[in-house]
PDB file of N, CA and C in Angstrom:
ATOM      1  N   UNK A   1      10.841  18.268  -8.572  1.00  0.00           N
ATOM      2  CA  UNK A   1      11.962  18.675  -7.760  1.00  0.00           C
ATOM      3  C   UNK A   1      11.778  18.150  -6.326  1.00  0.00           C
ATOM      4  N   UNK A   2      10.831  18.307  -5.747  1.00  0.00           N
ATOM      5  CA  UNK A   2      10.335  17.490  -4.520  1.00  0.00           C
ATOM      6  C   UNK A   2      10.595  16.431  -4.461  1.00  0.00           C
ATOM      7  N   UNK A   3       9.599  15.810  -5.664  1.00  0.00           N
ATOM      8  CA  UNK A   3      10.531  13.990  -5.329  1.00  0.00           C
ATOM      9  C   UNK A   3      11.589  13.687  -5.325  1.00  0.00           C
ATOM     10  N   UNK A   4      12.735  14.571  -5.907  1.00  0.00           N
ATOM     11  CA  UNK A   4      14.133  14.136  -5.840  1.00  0.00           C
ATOM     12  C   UNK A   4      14.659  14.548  -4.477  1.00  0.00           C
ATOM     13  N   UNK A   5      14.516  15.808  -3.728  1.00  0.00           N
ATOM     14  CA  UNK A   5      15.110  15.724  -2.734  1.00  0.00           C
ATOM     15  C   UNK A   5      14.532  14.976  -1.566  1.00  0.00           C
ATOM     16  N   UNK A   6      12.820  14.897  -1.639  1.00  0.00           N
ATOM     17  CA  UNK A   6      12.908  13.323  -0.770  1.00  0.00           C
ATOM     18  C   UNK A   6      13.537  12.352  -1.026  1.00  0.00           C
ATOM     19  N   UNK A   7      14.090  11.622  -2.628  1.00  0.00           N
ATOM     20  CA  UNK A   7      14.853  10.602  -2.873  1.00  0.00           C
ATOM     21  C   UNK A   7      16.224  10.838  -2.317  1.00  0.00           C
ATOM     22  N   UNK A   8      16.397  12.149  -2.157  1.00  0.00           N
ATOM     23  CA  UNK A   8      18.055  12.320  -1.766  1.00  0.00           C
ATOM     24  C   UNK A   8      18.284  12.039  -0.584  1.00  0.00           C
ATOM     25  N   UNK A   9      17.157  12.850   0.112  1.00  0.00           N
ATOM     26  CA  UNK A   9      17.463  12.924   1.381  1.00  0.00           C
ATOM     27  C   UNK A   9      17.467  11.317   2.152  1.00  0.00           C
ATOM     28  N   UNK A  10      16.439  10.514   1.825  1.00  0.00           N
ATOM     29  CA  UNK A  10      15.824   9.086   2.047  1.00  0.00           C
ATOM     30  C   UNK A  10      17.180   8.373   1.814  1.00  0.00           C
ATOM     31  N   UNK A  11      17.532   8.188   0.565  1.00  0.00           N
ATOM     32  CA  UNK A  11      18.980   7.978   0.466  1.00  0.00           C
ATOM     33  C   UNK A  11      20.430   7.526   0.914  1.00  0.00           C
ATOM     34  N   UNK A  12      20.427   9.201   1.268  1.00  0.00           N
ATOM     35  CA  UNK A  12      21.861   9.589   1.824  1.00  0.00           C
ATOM     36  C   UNK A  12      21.505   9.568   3.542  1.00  0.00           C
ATOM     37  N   UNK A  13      20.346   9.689   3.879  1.00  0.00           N
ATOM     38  CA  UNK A  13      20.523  10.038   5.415  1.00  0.00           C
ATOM     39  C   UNK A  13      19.538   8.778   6.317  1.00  0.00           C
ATOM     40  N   UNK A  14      18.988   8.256   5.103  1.00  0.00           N
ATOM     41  CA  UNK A  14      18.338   6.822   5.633  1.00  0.00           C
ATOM     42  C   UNK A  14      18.745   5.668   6.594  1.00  0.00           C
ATOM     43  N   UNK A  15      20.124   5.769   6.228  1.00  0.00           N
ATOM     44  CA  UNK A  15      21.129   4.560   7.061  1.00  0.00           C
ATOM     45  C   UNK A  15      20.884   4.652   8.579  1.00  0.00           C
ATOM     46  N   UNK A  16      21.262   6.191   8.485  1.00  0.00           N
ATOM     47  CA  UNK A  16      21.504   6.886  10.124  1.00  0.00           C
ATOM     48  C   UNK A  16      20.149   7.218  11.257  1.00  0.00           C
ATOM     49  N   UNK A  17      18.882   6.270  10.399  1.00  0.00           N
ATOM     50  CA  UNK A  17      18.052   6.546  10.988  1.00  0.00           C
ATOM     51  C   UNK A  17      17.941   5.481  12.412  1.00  0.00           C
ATOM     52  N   UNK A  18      17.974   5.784  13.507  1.00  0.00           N
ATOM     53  CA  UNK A  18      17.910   5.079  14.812  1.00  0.00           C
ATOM     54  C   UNK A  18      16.437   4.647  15.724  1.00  0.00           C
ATOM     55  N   UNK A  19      16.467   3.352  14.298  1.00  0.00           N
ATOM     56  CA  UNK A  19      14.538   2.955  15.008  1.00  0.00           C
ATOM     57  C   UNK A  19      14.330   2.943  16.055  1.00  0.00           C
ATOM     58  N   UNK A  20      15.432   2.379  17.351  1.00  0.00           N
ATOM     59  CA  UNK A  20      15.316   1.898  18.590  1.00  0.00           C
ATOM     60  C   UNK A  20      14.961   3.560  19.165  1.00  0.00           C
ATOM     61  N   UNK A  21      15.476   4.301  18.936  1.00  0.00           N
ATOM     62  CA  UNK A  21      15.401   5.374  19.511  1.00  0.00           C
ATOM     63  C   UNK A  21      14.266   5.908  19.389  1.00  0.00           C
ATOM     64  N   UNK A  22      13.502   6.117  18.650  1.00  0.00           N
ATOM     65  CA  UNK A  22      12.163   6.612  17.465  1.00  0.00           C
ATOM     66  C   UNK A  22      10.452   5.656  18.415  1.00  0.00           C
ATOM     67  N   UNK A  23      11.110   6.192  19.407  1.00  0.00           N
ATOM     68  CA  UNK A  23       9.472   6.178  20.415  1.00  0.00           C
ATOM     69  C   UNK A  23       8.382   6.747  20.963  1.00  0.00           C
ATOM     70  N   UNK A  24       8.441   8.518  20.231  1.00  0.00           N
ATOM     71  CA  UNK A  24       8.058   9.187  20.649  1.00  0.00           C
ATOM     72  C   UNK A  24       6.302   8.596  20.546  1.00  0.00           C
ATOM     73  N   UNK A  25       5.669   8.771  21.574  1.00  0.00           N
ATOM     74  CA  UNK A  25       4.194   8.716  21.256  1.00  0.00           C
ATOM     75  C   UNK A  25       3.957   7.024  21.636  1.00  0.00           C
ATOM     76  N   UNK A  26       4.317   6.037  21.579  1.00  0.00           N
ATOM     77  CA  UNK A  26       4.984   4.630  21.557  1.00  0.00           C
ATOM     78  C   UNK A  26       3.984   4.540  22.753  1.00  0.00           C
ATOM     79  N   UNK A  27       4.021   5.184  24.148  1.00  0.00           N
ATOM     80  CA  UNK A  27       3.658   4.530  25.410  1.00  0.00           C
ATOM     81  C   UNK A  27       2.246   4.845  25.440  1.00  0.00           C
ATOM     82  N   UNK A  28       1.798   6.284  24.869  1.00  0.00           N
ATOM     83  CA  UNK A  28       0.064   5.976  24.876  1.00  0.00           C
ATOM     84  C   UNK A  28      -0.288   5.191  23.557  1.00  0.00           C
ATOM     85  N   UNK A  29       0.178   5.157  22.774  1.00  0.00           N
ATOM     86  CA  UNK A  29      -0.310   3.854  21.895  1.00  0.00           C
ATOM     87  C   UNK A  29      -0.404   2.941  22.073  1.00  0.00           C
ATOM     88  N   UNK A  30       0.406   2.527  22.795  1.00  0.00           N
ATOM     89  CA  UNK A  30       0.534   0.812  23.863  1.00  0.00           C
ATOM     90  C   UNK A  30      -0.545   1.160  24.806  1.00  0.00           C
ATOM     91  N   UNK A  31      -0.885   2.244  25.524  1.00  0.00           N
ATOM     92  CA  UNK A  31      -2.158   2.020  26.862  1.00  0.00           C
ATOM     93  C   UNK A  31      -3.290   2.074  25.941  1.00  0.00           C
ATOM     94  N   UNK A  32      -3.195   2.545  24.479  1.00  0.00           N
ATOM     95  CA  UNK A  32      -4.783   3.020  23.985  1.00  0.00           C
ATOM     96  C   UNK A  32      -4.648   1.111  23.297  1.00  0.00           C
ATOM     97  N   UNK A  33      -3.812   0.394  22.939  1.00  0.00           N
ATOM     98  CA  UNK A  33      -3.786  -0.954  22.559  1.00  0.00           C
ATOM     99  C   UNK A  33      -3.476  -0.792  20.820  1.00  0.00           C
ATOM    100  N   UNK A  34      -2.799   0.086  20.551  1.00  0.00           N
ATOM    101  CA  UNK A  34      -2.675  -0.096  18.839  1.00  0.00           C
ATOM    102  C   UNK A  34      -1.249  -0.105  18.889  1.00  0.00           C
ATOM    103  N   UNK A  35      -0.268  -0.340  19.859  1.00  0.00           N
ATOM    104  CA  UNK A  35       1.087  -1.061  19.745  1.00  0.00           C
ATOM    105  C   UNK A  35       1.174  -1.902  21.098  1.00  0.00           C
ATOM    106  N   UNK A  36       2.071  -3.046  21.059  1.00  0.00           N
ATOM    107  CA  UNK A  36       2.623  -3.247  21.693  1.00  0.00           C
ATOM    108  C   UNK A  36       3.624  -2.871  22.881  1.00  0.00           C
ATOM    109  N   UNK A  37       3.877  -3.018  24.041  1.00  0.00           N
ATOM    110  CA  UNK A  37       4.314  -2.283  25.110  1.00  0.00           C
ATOM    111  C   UNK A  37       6.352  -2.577  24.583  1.00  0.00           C
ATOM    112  N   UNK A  38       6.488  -3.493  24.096  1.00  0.00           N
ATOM    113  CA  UNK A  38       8.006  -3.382  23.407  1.00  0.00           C
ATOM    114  C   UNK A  38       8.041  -2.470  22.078  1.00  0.00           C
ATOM    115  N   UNK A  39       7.154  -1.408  21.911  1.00  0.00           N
ATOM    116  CA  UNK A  39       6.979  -0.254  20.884  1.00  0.00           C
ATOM    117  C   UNK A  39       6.733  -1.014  19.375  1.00  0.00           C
ATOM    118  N   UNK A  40       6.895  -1.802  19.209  1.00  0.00           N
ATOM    119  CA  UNK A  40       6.442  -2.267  17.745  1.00  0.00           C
ATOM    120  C   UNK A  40       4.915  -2.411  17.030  1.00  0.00           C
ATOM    121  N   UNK A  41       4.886  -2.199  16.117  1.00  0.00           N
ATOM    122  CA  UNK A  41       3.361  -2.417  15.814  1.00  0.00           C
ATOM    123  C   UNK A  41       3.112  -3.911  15.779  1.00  0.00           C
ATOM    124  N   UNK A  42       1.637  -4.605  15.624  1.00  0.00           N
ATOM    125  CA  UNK A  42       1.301  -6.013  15.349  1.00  0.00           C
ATOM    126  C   UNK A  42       0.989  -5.948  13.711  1.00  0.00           C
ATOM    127  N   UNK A  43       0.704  -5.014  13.190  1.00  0.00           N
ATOM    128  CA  UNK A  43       0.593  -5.594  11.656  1.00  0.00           C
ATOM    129  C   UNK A  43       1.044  -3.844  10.874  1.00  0.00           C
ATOM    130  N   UNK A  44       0.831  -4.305   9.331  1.00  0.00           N
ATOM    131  CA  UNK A  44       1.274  -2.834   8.934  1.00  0.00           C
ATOM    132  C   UNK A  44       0.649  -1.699   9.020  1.00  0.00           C
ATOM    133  N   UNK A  45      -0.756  -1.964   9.201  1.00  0.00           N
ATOM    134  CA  UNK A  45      -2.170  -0.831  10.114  1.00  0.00           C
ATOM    135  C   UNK A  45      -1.441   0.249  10.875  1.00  0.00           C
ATOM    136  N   UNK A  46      -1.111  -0.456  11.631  1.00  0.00           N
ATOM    137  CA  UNK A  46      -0.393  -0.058  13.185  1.00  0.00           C
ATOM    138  C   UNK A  46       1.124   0.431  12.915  1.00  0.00           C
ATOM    139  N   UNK A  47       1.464   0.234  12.241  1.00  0.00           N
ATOM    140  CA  UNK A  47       2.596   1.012  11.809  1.00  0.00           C
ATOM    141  C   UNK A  47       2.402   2.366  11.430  1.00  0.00           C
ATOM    142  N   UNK A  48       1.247   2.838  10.700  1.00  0.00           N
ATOM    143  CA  UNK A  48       0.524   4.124  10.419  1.00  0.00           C
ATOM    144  C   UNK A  48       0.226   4.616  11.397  1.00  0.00           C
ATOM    145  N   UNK A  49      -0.234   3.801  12.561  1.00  0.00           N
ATOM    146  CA  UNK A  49      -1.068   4.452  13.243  1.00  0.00           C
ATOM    147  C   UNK A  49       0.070   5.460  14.159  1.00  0.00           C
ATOM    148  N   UNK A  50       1.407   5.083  14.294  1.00  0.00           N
ATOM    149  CA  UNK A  50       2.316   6.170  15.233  1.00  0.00           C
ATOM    150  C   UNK A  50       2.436   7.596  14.550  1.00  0.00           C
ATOM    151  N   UNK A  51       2.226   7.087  13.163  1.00  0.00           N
ATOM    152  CA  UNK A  51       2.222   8.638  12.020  1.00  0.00           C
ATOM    153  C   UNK A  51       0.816   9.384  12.329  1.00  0.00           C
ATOM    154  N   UNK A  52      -0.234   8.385  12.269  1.00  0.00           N
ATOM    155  CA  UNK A  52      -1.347   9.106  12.329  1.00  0.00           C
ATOM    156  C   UNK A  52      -2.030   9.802  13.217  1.00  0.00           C
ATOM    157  N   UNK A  53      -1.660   9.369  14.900  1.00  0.00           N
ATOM    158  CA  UNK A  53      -1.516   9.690  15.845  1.00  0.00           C
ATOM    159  C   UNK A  53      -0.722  11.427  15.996  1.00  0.00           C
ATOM    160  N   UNK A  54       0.253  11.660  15.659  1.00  0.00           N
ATOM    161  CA  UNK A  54       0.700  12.893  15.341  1.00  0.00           C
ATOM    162  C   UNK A  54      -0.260  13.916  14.830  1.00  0.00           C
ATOM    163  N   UNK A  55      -0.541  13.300  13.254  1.00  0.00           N
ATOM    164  CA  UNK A  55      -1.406  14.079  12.624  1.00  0.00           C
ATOM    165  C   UNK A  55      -2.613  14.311  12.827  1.00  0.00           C
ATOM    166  N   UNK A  56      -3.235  13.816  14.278  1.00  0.00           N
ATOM    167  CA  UNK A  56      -4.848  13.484  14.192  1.00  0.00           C
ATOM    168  C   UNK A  56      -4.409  15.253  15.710  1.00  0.00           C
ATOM    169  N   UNK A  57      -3.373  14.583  16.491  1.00  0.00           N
ATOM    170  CA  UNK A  57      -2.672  16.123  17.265  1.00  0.00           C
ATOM    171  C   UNK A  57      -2.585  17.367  16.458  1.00  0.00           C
ATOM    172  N   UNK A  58      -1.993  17.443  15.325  1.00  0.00           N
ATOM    173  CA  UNK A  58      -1.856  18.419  14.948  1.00  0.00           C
ATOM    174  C   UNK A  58      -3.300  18.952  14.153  1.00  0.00           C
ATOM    175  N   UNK A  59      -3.570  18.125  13.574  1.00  0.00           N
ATOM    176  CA  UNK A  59      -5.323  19.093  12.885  1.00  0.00           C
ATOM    177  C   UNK A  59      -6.215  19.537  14.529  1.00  0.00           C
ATOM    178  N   UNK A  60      -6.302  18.987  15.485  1.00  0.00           N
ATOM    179  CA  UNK A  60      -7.053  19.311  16.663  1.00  0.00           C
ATOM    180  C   UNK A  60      -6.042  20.555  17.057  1.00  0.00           C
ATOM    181  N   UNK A  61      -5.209  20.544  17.225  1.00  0.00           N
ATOM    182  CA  UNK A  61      -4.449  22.278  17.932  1.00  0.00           C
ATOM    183  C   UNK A  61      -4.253  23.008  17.041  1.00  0.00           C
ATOM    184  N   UNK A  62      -4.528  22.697  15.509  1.00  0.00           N
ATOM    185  CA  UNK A  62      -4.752  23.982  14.237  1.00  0.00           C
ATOM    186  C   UNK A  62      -6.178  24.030  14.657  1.00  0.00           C
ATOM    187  N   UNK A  63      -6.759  23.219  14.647  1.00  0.00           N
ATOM    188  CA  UNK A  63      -8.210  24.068  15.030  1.00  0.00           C
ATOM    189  C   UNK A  63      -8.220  24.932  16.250  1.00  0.00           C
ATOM    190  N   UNK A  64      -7.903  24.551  17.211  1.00  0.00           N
ATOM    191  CA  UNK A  64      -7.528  25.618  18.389  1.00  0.00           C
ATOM    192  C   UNK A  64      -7.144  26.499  18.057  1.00  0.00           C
ATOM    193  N   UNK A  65      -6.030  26.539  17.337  1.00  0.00           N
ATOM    194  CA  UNK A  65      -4.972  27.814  17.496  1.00  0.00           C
ATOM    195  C   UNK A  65      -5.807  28.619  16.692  1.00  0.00           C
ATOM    196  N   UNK A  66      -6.269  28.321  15.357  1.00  0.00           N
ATOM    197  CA  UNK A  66      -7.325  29.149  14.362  1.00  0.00           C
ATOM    198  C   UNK A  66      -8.176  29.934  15.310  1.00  0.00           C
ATOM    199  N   UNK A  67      -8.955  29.210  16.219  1.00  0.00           N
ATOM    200  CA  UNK A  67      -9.569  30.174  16.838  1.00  0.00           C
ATOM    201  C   UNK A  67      -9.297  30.929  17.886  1.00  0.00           C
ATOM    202  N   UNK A  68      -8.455  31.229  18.131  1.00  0.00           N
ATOM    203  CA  UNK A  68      -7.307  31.807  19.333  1.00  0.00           C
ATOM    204  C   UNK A  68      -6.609  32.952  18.091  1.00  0.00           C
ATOM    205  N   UNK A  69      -6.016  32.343  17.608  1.00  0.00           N
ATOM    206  CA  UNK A  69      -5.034  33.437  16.685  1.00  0.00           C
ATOM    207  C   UNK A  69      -5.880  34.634  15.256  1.00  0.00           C
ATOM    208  N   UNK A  70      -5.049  36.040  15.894  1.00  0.00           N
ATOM    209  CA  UNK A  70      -6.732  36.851  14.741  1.00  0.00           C
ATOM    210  C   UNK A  70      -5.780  36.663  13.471  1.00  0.00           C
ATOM    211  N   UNK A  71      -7.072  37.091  12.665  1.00  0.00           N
ATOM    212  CA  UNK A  71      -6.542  37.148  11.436  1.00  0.00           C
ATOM    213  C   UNK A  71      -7.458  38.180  11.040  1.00  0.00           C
ATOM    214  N   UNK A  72      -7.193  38.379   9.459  1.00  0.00           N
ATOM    215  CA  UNK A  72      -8.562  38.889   7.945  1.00  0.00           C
ATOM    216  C   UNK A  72      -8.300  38.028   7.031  1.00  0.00           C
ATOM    217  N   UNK A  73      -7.679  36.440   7.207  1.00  0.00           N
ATOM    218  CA  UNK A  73      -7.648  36.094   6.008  1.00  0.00           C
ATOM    219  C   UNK A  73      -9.009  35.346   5.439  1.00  0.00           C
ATOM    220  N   UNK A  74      -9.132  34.507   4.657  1.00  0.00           N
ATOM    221  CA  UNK A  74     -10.518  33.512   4.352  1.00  0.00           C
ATOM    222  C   UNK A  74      -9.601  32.289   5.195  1.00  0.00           C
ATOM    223  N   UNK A  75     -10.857  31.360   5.463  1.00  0.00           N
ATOM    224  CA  UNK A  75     -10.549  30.449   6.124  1.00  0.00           C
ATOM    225  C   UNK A  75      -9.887  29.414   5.659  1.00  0.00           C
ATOM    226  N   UNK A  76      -9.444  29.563   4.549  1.00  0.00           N
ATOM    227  CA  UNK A  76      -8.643  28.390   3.773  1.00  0.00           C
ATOM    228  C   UNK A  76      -7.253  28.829   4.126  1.00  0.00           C
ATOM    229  N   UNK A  77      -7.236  30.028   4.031  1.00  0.00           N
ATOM    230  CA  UNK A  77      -5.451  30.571   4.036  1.00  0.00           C
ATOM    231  C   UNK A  77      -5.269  30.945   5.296  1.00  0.00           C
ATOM    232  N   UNK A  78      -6.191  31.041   6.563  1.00  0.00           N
ATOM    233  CA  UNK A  78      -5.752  31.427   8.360  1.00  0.00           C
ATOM    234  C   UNK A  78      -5.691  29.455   8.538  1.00  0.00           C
ATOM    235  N   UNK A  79      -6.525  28.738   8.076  1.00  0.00           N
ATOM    236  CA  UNK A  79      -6.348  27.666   8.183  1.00  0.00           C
ATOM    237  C   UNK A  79      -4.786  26.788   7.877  1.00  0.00           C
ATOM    238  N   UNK A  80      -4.502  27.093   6.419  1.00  0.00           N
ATOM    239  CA  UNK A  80      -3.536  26.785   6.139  1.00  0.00           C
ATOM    240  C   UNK A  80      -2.128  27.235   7.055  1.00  0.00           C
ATOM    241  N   UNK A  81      -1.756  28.628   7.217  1.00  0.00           N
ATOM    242  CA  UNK A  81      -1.160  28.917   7.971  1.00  0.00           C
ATOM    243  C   UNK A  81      -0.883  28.425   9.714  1.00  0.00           C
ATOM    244  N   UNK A  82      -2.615  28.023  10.158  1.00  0.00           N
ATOM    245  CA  UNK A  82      -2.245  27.708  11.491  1.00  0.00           C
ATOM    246  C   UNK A  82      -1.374  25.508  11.424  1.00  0.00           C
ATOM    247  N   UNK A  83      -2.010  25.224  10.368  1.00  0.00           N
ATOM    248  CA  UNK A  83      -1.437  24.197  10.218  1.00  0.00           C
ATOM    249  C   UNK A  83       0.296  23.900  10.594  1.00  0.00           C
ATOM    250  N   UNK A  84       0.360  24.630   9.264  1.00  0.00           N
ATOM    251  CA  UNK A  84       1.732  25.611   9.165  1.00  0.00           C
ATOM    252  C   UNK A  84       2.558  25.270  10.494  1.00  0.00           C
ATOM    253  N   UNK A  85       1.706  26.042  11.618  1.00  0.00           N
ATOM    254  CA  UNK A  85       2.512  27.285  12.467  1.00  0.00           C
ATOM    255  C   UNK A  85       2.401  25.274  13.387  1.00  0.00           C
ATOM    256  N   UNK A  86       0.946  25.203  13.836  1.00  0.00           N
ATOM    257  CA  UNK A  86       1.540  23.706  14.947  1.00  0.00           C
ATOM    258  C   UNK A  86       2.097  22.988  14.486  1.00  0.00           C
ATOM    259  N   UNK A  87       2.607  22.398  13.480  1.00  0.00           N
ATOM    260  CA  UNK A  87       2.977  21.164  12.424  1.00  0.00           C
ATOM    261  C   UNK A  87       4.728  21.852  12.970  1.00  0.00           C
ATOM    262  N   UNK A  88       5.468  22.812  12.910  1.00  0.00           N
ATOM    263  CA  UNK A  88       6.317  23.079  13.097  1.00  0.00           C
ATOM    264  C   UNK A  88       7.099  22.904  14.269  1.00  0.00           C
ATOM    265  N   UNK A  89       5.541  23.149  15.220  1.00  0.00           N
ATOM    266  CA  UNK A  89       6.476  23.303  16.826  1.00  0.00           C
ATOM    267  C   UNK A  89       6.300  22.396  17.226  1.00  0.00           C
ATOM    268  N   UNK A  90       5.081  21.076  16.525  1.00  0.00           N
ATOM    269  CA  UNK A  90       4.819  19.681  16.883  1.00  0.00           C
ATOM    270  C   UNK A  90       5.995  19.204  16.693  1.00  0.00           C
ATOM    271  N   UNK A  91       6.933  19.127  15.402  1.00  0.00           N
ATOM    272  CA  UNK A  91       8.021  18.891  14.475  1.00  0.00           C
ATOM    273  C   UNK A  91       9.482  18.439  15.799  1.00  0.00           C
ATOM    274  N   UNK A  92       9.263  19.743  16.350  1.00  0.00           N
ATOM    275  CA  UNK A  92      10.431  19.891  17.288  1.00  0.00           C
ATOM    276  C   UNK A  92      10.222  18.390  18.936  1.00  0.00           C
ATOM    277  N   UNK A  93       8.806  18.418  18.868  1.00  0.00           N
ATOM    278  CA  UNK A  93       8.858  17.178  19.859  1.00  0.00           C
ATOM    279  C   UNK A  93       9.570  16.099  20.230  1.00  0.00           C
ATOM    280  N   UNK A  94       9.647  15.143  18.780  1.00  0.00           N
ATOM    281  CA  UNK A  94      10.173  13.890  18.595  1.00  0.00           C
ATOM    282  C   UNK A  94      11.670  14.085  18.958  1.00  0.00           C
ATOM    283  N   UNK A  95      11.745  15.152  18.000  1.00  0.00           N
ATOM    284  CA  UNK A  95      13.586  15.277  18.415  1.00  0.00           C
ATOM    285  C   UNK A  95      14.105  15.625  20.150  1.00  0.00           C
ATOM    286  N   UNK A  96      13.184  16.129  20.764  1.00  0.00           N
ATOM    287  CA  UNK A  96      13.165  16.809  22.444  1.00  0.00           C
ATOM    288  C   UNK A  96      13.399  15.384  22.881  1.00  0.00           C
ATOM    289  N   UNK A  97      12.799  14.613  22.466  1.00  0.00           N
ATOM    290  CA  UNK A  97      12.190  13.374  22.829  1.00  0.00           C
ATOM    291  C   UNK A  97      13.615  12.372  23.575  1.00  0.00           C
ATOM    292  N   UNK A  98      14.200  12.434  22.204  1.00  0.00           N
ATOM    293  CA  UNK A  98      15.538  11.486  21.268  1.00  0.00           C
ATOM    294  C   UNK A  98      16.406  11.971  22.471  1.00  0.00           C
ATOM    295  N   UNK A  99      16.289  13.099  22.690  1.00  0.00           N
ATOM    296  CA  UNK A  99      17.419  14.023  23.061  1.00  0.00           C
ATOM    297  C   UNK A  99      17.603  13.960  25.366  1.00  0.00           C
ATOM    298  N   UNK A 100      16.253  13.760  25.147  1.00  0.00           N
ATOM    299  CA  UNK A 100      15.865  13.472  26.891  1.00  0.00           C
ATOM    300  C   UNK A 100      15.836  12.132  27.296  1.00  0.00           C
ATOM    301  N   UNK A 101      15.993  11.007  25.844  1.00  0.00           N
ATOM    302  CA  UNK A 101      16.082   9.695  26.540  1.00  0.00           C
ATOM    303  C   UNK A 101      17.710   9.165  26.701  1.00  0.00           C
ATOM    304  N   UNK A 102      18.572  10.171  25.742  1.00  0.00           N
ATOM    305  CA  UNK A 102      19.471   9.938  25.640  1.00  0.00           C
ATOM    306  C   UNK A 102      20.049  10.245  26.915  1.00  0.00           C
ATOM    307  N   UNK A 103      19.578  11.527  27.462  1.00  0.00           N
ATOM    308  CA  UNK A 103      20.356  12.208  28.333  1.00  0.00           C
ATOM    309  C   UNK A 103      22.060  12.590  28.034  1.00  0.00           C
ATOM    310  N   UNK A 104      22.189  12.697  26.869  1.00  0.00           N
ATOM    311  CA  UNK A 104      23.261  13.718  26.241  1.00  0.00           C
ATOM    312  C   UNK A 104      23.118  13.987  25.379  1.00  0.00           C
ATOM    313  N   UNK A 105      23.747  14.839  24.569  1.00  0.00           N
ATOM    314  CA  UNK A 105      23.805  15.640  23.338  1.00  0.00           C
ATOM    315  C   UNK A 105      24.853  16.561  23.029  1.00  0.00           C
ATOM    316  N   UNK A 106      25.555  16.764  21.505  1.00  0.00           N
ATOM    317  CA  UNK A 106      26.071  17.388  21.374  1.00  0.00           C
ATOM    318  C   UNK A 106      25.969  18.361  21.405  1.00  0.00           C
ATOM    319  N   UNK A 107      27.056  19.592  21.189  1.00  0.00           N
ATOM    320  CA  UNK A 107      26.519  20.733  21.883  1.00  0.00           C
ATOM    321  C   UNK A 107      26.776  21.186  20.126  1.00  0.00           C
ATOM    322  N   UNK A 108      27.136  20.730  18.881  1.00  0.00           N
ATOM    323  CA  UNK A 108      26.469  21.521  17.942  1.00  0.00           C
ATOM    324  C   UNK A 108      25.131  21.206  17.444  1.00  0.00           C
ATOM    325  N   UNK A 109      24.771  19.390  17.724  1.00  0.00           N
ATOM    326  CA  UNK A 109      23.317  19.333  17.713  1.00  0.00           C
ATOM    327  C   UNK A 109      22.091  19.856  18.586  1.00  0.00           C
ATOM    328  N   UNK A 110      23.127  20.560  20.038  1.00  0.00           N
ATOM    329  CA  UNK A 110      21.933  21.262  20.704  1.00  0.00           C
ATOM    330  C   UNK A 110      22.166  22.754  20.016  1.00  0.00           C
ATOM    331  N   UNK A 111      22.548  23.425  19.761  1.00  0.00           N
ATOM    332  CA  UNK A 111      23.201  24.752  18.747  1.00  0.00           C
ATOM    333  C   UNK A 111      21.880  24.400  17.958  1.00  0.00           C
ATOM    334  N   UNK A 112      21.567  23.486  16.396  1.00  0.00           N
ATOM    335  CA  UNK A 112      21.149  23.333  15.393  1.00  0.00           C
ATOM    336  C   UNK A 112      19.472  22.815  15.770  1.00  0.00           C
ATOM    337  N   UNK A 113      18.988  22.141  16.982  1.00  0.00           N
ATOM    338  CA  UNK A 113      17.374  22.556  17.270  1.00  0.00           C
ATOM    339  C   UNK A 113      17.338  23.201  18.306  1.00  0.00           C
ATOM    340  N   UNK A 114      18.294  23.715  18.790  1.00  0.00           N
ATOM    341  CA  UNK A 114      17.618  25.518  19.246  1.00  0.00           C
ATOM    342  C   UNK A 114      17.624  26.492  18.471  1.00  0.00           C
ATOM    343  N   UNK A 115      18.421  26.867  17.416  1.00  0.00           N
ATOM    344  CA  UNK A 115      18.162  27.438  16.244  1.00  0.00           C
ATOM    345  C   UNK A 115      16.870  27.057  15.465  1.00  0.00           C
TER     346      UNK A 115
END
């Protein structure tokens, strides 16, 4: 069931995806040297690396937050959860991002990520 609604979603909403826009993270990757300063990667490595970059953020502030936030669970399931919890509010970045380079926005797409 998963793979189909990634196939759906990939799909139907793939067209409308706006690469030019899609820079979040782009300018320290270019000062650390694993993109280019016109945001593109040099090979397909480096194409991962804007994904991986995210994810290397989010396991370092689940470890933080784990130890900041109480729990009683075992450490597999306070773990899992803190993942969870930064992976979500990381989530909301990119789009902040889109939204501050644009310098406008609709006001039901600002409605739908403030909700």
């Amino acid at each position: 069931v998963s793979l189909g609604v990634v196939f759906y979603a990939v799909t139907s909403f793939g067209p409308s995806y706006e690469a030019q826009k899609d820079s979040f993270g782009g300018k320290l990757l270019a000062k650390v040297g694993l993109m280019d300063l016109d945001m593109k990667p040099r090979n397909p490595v480096q194409q991962g690396s804007k994904w991986g970059f995210l994810y290397v953020i989010i396991v370092v502030l689940s470890f933080a937050w784990y130890s900041v936030r109480p729990g009683t669970y075992a450490f597999n399931t306070g773990m899992f959860c803190c993942v969870y919890e930064v992976m979500t509010a990381i989530a909301l970045l990119p789009q902040l991002w889109m939204f501050w380079t644009d310098k406008k926005v609709s006001s039901a797409l600002a409605n739908f990520v403030a909700l």
